[in-house]
Protein backbone atom coordinates (compact mmCIF):
# COMPACT_ATOMS: atom_id res chain seq x y z
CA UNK A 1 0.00 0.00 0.00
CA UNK A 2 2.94 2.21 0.82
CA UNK A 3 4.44 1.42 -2.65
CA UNK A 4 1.23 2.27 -4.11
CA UNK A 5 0.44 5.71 -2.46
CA UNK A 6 4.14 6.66 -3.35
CA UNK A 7 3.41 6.04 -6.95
CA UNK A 8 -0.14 7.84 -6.93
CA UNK A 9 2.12 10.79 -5.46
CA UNK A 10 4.81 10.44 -8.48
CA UNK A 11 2.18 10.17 -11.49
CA UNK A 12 0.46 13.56 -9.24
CA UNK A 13 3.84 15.21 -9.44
CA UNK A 14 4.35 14.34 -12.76
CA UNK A 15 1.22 15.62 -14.11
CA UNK A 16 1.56 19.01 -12.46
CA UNK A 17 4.89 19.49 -13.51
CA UNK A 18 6.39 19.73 -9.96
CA UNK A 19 9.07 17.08 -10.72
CA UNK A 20 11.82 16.49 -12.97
CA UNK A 21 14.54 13.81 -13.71
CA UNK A 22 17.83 15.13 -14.12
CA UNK A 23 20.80 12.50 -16.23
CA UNK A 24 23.98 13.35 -15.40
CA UNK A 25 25.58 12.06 -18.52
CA UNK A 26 29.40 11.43 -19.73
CA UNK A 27 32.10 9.54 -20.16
CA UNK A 28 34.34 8.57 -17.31
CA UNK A 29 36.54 12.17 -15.64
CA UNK A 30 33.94 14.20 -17.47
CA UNK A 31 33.73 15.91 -13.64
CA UNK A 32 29.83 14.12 -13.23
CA UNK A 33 30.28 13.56 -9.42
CA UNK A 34 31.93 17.33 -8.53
CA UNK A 35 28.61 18.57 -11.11
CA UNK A 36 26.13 16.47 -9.02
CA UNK A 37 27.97 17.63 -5.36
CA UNK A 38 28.37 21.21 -6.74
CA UNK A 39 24.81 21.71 -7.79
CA UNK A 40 23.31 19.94 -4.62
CA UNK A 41 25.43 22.06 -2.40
CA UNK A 42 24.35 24.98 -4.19
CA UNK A 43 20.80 24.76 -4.01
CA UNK A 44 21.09 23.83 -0.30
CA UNK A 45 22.41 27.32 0.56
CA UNK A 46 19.64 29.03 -1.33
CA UNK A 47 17.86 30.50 1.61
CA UNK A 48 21.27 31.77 3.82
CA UNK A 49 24.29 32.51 1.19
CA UNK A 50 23.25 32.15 -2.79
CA UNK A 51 25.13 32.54 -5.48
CA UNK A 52 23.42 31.80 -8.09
CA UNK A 53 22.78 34.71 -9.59
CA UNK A 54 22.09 33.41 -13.31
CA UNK A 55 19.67 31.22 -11.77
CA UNK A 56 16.36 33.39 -12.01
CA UNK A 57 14.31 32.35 -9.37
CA UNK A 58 17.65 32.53 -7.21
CA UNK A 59 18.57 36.24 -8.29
CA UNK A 60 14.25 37.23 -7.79
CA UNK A 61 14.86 35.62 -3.96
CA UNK A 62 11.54 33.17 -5.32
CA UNK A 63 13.47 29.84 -3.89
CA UNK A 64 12.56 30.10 -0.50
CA UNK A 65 14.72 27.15 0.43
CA UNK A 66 15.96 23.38 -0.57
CA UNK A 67 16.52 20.14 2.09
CA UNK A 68 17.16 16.76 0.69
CA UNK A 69 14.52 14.01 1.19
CA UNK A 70 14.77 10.40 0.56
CA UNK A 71 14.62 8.41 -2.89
CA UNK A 72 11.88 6.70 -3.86
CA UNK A 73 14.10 4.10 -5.09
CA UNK A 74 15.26 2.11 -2.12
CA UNK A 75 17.08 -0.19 -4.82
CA UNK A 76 19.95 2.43 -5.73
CA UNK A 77 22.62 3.70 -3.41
CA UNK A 78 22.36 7.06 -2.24
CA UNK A 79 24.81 9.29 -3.81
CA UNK A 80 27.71 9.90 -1.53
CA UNK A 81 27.13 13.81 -1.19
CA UNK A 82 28.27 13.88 2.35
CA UNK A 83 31.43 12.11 1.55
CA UNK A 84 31.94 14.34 -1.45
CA UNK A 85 31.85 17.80 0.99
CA UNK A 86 33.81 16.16 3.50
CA UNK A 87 36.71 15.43 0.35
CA UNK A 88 36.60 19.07 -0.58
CA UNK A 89 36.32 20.34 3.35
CA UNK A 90 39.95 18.51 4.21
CA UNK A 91 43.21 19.89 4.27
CA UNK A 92 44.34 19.73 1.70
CA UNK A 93 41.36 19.66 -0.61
CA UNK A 94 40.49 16.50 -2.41
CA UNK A 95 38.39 15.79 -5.35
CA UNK A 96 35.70 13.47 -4.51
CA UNK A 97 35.33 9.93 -5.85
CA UNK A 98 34.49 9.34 -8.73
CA UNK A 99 31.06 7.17 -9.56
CA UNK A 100 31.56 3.63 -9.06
CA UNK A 101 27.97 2.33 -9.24
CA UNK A 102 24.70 4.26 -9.80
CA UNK A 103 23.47 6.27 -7.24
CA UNK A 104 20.64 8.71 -6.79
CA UNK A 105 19.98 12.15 -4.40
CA UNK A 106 16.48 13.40 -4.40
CA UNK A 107 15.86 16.95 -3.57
CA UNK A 108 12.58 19.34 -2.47
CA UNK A 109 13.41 22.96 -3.77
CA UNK A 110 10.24 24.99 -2.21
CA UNK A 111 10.30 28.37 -4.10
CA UNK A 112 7.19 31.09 -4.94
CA UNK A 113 5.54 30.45 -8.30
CA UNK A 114 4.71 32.94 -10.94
CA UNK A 115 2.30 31.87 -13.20
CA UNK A 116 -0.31 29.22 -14.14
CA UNK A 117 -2.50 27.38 -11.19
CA UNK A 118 0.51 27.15 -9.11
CA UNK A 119 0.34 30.87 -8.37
CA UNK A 120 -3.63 30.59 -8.06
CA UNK A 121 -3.81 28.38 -5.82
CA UNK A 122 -0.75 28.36 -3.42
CA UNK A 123 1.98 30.80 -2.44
CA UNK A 124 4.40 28.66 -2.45
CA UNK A 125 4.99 25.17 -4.31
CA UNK A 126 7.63 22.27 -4.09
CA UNK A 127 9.78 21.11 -7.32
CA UNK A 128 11.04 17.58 -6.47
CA UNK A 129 14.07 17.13 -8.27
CA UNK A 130 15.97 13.46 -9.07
CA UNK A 131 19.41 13.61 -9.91
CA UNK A 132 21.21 10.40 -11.19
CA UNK A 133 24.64 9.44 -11.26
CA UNK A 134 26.59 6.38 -13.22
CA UNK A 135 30.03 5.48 -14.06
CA UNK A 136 30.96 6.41 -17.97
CA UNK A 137 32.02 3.57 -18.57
CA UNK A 138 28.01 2.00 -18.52
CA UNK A 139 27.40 4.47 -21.09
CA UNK A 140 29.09 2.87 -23.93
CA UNK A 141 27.32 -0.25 -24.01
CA UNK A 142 23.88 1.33 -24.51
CA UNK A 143 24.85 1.32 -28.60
CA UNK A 144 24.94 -2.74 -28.26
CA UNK A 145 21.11 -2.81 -27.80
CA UNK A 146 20.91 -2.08 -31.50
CA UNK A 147 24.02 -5.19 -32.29
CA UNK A 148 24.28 -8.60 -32.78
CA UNK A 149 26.87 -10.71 -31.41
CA UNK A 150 28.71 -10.47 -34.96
CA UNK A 151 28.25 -6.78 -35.90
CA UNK A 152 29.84 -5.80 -32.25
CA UNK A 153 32.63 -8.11 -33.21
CA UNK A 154 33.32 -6.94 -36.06
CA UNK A 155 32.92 -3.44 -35.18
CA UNK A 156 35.49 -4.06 -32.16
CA UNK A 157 37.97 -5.55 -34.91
CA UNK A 158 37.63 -2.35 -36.51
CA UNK A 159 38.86 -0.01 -34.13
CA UNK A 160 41.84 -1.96 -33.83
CA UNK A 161 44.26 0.98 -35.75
CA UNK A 162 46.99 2.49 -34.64
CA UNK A 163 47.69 2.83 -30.76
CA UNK A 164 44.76 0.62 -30.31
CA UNK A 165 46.62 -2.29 -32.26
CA UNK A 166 49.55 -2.17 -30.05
CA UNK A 167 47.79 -2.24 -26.98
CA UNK A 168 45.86 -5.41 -28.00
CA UNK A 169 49.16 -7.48 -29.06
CA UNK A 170 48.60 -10.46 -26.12
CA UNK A 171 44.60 -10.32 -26.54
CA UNK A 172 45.36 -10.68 -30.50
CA UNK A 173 48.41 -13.05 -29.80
CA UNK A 174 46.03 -15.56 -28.13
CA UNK A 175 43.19 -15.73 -30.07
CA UNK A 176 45.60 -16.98 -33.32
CA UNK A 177 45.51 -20.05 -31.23
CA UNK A 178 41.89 -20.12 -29.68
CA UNK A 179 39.13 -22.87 -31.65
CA UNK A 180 36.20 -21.19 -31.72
CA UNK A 181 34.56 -24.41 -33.17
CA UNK A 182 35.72 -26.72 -30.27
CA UNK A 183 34.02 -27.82 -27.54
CA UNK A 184 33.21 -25.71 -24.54
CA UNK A 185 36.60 -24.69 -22.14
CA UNK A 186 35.31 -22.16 -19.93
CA UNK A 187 38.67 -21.63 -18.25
CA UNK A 188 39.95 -20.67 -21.81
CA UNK A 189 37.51 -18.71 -22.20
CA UNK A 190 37.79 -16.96 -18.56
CA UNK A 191 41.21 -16.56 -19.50
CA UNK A 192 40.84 -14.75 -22.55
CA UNK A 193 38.43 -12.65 -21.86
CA UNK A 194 40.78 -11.31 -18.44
CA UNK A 195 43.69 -10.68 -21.80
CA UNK A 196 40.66 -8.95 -23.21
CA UNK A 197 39.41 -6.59 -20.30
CA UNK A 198 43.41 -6.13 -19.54
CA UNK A 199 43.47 -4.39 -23.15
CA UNK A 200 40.53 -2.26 -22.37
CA UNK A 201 41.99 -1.28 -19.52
CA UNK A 202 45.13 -0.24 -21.28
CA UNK A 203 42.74 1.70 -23.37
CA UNK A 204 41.55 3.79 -20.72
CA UNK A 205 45.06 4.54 -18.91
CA UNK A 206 46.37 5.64 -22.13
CA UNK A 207 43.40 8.13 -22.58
CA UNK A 208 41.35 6.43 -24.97
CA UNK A 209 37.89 6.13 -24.20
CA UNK A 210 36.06 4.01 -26.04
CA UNK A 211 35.98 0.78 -23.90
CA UNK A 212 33.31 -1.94 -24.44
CA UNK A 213 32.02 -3.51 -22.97
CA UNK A 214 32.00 -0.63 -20.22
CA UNK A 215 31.36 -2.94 -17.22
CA UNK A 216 34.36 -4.72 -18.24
CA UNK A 217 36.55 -2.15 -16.63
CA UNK A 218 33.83 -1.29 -14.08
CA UNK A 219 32.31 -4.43 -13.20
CA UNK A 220 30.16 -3.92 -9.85
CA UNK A 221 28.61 -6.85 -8.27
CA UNK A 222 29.02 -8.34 -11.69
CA UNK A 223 33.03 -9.22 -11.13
CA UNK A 224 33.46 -12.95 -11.82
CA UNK A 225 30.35 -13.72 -13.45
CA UNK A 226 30.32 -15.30 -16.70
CA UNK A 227 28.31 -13.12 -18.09
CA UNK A 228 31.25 -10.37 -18.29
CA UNK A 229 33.65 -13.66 -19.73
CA UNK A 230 33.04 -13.25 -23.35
CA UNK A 231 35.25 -11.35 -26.28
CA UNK A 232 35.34 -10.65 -29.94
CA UNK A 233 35.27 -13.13 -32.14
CA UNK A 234 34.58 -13.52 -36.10
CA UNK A 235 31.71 -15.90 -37.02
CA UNK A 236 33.41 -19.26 -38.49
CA UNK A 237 33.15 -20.74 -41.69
CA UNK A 238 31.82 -23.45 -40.54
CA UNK A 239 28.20 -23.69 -38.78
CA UNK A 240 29.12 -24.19 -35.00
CA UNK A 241 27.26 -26.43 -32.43
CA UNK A 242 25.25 -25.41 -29.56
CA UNK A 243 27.99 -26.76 -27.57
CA UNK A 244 31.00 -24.99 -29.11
CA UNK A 245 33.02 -21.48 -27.82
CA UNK A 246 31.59 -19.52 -30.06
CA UNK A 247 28.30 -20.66 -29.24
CA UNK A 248 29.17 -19.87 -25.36
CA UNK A 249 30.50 -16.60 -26.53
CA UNK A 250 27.46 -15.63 -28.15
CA UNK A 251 24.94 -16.85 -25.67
CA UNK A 252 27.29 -14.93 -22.81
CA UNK A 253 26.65 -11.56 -25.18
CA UNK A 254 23.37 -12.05 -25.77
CA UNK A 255 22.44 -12.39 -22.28
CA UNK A 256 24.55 -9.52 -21.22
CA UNK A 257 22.70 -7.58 -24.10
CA UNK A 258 19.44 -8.38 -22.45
CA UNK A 259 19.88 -8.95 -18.59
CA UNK A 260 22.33 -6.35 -17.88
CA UNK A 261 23.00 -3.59 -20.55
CA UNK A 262 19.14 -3.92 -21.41
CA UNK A 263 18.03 -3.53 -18.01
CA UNK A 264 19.78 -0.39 -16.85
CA UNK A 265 18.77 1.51 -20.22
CA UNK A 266 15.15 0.39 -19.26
CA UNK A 267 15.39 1.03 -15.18
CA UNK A 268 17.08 4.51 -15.67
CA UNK A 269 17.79 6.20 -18.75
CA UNK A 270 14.07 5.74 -20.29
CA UNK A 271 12.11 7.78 -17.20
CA UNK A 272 14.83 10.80 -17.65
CA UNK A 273 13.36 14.16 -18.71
CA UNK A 274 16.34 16.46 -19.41
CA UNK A 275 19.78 15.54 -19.82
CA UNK A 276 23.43 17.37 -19.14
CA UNK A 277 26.43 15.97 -21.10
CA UNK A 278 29.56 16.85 -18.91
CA UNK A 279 32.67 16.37 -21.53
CA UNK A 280 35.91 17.27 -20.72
CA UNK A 281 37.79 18.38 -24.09
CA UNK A 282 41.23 19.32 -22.55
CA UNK A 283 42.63 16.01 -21.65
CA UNK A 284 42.62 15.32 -24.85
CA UNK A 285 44.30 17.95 -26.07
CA UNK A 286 46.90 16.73 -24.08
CA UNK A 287 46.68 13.29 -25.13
CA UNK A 288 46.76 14.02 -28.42
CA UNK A 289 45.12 13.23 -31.87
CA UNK A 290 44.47 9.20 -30.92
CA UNK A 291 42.54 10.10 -27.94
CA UNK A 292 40.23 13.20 -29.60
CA UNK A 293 39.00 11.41 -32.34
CA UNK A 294 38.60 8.26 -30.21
CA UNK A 295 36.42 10.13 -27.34
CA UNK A 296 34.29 12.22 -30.04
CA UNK A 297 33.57 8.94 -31.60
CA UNK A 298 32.61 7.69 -28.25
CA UNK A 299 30.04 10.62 -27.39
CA UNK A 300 28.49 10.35 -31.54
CA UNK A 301 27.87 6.41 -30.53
CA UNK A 302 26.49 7.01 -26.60
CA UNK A 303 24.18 10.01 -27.71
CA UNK A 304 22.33 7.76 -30.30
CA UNK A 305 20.88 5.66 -27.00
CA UNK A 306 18.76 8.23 -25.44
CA UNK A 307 14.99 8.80 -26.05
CA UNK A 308 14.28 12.29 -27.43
CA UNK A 309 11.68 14.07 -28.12
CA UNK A 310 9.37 17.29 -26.91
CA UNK A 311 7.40 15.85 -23.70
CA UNK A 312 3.62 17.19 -22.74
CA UNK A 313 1.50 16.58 -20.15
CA UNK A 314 0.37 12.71 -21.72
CA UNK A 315 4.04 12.08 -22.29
CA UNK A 316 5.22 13.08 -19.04
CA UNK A 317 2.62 10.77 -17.25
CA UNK A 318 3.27 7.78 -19.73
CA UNK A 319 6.41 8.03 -21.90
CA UNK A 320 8.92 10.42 -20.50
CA UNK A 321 11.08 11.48 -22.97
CA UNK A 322 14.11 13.77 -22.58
CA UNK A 323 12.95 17.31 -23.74
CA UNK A 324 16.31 19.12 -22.98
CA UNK A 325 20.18 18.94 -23.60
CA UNK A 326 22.20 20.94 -22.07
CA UNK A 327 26.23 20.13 -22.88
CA UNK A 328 29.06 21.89 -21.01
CA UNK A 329 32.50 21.32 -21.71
CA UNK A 330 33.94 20.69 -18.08
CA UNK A 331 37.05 21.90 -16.09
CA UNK A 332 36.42 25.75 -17.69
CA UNK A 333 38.85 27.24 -14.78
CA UNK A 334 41.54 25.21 -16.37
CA UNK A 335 42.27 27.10 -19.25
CA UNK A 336 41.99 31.04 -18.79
CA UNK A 337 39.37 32.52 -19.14
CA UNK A 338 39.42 34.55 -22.85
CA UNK A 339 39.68 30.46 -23.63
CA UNK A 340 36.09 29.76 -23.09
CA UNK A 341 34.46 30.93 -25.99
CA UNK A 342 36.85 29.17 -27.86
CA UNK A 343 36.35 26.27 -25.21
CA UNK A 344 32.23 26.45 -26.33
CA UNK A 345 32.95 26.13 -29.90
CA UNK A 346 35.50 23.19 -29.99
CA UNK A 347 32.27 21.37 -28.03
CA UNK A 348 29.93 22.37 -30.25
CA UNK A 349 31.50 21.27 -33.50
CA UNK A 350 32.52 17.67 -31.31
CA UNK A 351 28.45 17.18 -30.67
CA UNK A 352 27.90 18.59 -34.09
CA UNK A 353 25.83 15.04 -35.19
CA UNK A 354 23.92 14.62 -31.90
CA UNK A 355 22.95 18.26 -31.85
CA UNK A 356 21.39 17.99 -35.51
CA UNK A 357 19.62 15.00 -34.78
CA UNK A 358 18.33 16.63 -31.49
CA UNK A 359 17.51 19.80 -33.55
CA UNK A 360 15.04 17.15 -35.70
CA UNK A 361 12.81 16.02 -32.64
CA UNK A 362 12.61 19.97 -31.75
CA UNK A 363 14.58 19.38 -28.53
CA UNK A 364 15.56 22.54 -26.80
CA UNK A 365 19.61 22.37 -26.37
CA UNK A 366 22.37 24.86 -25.00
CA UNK A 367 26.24 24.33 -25.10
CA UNK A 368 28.20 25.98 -22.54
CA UNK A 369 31.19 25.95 -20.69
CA UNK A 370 31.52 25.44 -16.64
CA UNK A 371 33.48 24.39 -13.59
CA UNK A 372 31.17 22.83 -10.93
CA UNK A 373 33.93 23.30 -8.50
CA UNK A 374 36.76 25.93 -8.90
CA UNK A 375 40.23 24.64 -9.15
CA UNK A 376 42.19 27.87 -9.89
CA UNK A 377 41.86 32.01 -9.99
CA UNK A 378 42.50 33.62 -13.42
CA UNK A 379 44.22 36.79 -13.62
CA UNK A 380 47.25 38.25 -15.32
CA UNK A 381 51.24 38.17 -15.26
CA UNK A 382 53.90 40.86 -16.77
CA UNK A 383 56.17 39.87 -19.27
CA UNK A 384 58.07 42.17 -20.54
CA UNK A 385 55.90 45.27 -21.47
CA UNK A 386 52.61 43.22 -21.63
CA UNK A 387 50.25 41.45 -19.27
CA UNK A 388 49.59 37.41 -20.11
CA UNK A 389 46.67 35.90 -19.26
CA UNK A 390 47.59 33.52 -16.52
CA UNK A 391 45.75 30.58 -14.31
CA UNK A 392 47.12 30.33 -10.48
CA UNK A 393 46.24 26.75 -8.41
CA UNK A 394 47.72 24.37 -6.39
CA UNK A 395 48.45 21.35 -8.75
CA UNK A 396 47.51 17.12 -7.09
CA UNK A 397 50.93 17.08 -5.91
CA UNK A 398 50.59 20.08 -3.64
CA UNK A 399 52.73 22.50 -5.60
CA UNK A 400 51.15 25.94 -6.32
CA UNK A 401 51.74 26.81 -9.77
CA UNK A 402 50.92 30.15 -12.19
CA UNK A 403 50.75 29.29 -15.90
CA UNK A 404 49.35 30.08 -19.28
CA UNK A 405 47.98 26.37 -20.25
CA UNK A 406 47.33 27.46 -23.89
CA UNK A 407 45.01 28.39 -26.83
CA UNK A 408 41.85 26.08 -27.15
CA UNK A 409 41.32 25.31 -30.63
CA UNK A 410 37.56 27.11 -31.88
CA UNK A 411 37.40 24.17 -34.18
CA UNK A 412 38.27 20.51 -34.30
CA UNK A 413 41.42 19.87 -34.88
CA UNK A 414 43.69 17.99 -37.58
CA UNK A 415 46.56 15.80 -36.82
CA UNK A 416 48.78 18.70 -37.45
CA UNK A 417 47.58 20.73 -34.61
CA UNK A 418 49.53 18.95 -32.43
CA UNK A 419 52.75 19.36 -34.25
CA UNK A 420 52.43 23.02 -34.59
CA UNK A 421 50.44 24.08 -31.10
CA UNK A 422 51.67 23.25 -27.56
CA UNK A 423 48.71 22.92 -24.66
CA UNK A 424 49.18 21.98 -21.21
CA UNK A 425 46.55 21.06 -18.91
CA UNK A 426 47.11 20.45 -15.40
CA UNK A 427 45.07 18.93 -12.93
CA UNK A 428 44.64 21.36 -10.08
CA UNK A 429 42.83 20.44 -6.55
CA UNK A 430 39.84 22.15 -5.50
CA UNK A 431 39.52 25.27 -3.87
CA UNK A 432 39.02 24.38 -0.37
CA UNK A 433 34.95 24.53 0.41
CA UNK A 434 33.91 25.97 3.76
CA UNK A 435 31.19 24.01 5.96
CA UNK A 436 29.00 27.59 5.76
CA UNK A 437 29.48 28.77 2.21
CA UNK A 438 28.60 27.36 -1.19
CA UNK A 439 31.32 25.90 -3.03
CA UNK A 440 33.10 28.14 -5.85
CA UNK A 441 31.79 27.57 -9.20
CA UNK A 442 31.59 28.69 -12.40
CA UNK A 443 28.49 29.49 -14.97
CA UNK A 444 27.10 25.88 -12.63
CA UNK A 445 24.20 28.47 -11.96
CA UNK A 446 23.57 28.98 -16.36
CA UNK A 447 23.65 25.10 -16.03
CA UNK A 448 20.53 25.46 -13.65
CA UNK A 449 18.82 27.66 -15.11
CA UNK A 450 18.17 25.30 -18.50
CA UNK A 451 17.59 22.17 -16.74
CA UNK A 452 15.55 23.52 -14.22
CA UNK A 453 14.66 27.23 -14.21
CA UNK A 454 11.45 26.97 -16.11
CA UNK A 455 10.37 24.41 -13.40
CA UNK A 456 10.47 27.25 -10.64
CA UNK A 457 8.13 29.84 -12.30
């Protein structure tokens, strides 16, 4: 009965647009967890010390305040937002950890409405807001929904150019031995598939980032199982039993295909409403011309998964469908800050296909540039008889540091930009957050005010 009432008071919320399902999307040190902490911290300190001013119902003084309350969900972890401030209270400062699982933090913003019944009949009214986190590495198995067993191996032979060739030498060295036509050997096949995730992983330490399976490299409760033993692995010739490896290896896909990757698309992304796409474009540019291609090719596949389309009242009730994008190129207060519009631009040309295709379904969309927690302060430096633009921070290994990182490309670069241009991005630690203040930010209130600011008039 509990269950029941709860749900009569969602599909009530729903219908009287008091609540709104936020995706925290991107891939894996796109900064989701310091967005999630950031913006939670932010609208807790509404009613005592905001600042917020892009945030219109924050700058009219209309949010009267914002407390957490718990998830419906009792299935999914509460996010760890406690943990998170406690990381950036310490001294030194320390960047929370990153998403291991999916987790979930519900909050009740109470604010004064302006128009419609909401106004008419009440002074003041509640938005309930759900914000969900997930590791980046789940998102890149939402494209195998729409692949067999054969087209994902294939596709996965593919990629194997360049860098990624190299890294796969053992996985490649053992499989000129491996029968996909014998019988059955599920140790073989166990120890294959470890050669196989131990190549993904190499993947993602050498700044690549698309990894697939994702939970390979992020299992969860799945570690062990057989359903995460499987690998790559061209159709023979010859029509193989039931009882053969590549049988096993295609059963093992399928089944993760349906009971896992299947699943989570169904039990989370389908009942979002508006969507932020955290990407971080200046690692990167450190990495090189490998690892830029690689992770815009990686955000074209991922984007493909997610139900658009303009939501109204029956859609909202029945079919949620995401009705709003928002992407923001992360880690802004890295580079200075002239950088930024040229920081905007590289993002839009990298989401360039998603964007169109959003465009089509008459999704709103925005593309913007933030740091949900401030690293460094911007300023300037003398040299010689001019002033340089200059970032100032305290780098992970505790050494304080004033540089000029470089000139963000306004366009996608070619292989040659890395010949002829020099960029340096450093990771910096957090500004230290106080226990009474709102953490330092910046533009996370313009982030706000698209997902959520026409919810709190």
């Amino acid at each position: 009965m509990k269950k029941i009432t709860q749900e009569v008071s969602d599909f009530i919320s729903r219908g009287t647009d008091s609540h709104v399902r936020v995706a925290v999307t991107g891939l894996s040190r796109a900064g989701k967890t310091a967005f999630i902490t950031s913006l939670v911290n932010q609208l807790l300190h509404t009613s005592t010390h905001s600042n917020l001013p892009l945030l219109s119902s924050a700058r009219e003084g209309r949010i009267i305040g914002a407390k957490r309350i718990p998830q419906n969900n009792m299935m999914i972890p509460r996010f760890s937002y406690d943990e998170a401030m406690n990381s950036l209270q310490s001294d030194p400062p320390e960047w929370p950890v990153p998403t291991r699982d999916v987790s979930e933090i519900r909050l009740a913003i109470k604010y004064q409405p302006t128009k419609g019944a909401k106004k008419l009949f009440s002074k003041n009214s509640t938005l309930h807001l759900d914000i969900v986190d997930y590791p980046g590495e789940w998102l890149l198995d939402l494209p195998l929904l729409d692949m067999d067993f054969d087209t994902w191996s294939q596709n996965q032979f593919d990629t194997l150019k360049g860098n990624r060739k190299e890294f796969a030498g053992d996985w490649l060295s053992v499989l000129d031995s491996f029968d996909a036509l014998a019988d059955i050997n599920e140790k073989q096949l166990a120890d294959i598939s470890d050669i196989y995730t131990q190549y993904l992983y190499t993947c993602k330490k050498e700044g690549l980032h698309w990894v697939q399976p994702g939970r390979f490299v992020l299992p969860g409760e799945l570690a062990g199982a057989p359903v995460l033993q499987f690998f790559p692995c061209i159709e023979p010739s010859e029509k193989p039993s039931k009882e053969s490896n590549y049988s096993m290896l295609k059963s093992r896909y399928e089944e993760y295909q349906q009971k896992v990757v299947k699943a989570f698309y169904k039990n989370h992304f389908a009942t979002f409403d508006r969507q932020i796409v955290l990407v971080d474009c200046l690692q990167p540019l450190n990495a090189g011309y490998d690892s830029f291609i690689d992770m815009r090719n990686a955000l074209e596949q991922l984007l493909t998964s997610f139900k658009y389309g303009r939501s109204n009242l029956v859609k909202r009730l029945f079919s949620p469908k995401i009705d709003k994008i928002l992407f923001a190129a992360s880690k802004a207060d890295h580079v200075t800050p002239e950088q930024h519009p040229n920081l905007v631009s590289l993002l839009q040309q990298m989401v360039h296909p998603a964007w169109q295709h959003a465009a089509f379904e008459h999704i709103d969309m925005s593309c913007i540039s933030i740091a949900s927690i401030q690293a460094t302060t911007s300023g300037f430096i003398s040299r010689g008889d001019e002033n340089v633009p200059a970032l100032q921070g305290v780098n992970l290994e505790g050494v304080s540091q004033t540089l000029y990182p470089g000139e963000v490309p306004r366009r996608l670069p070619n292989k040659q930009y890395w010949h002829d241009n020099h960029f340096e991005f450093t990771s910096f630690r957090p500004l230290r957050a106080e226990s009474d203040q709102p953490c330092q930010h910046v533009r996370l209130d313009k982030a706000l005010e698209f997902l959520i600011g026409d919810k709190l008039k």
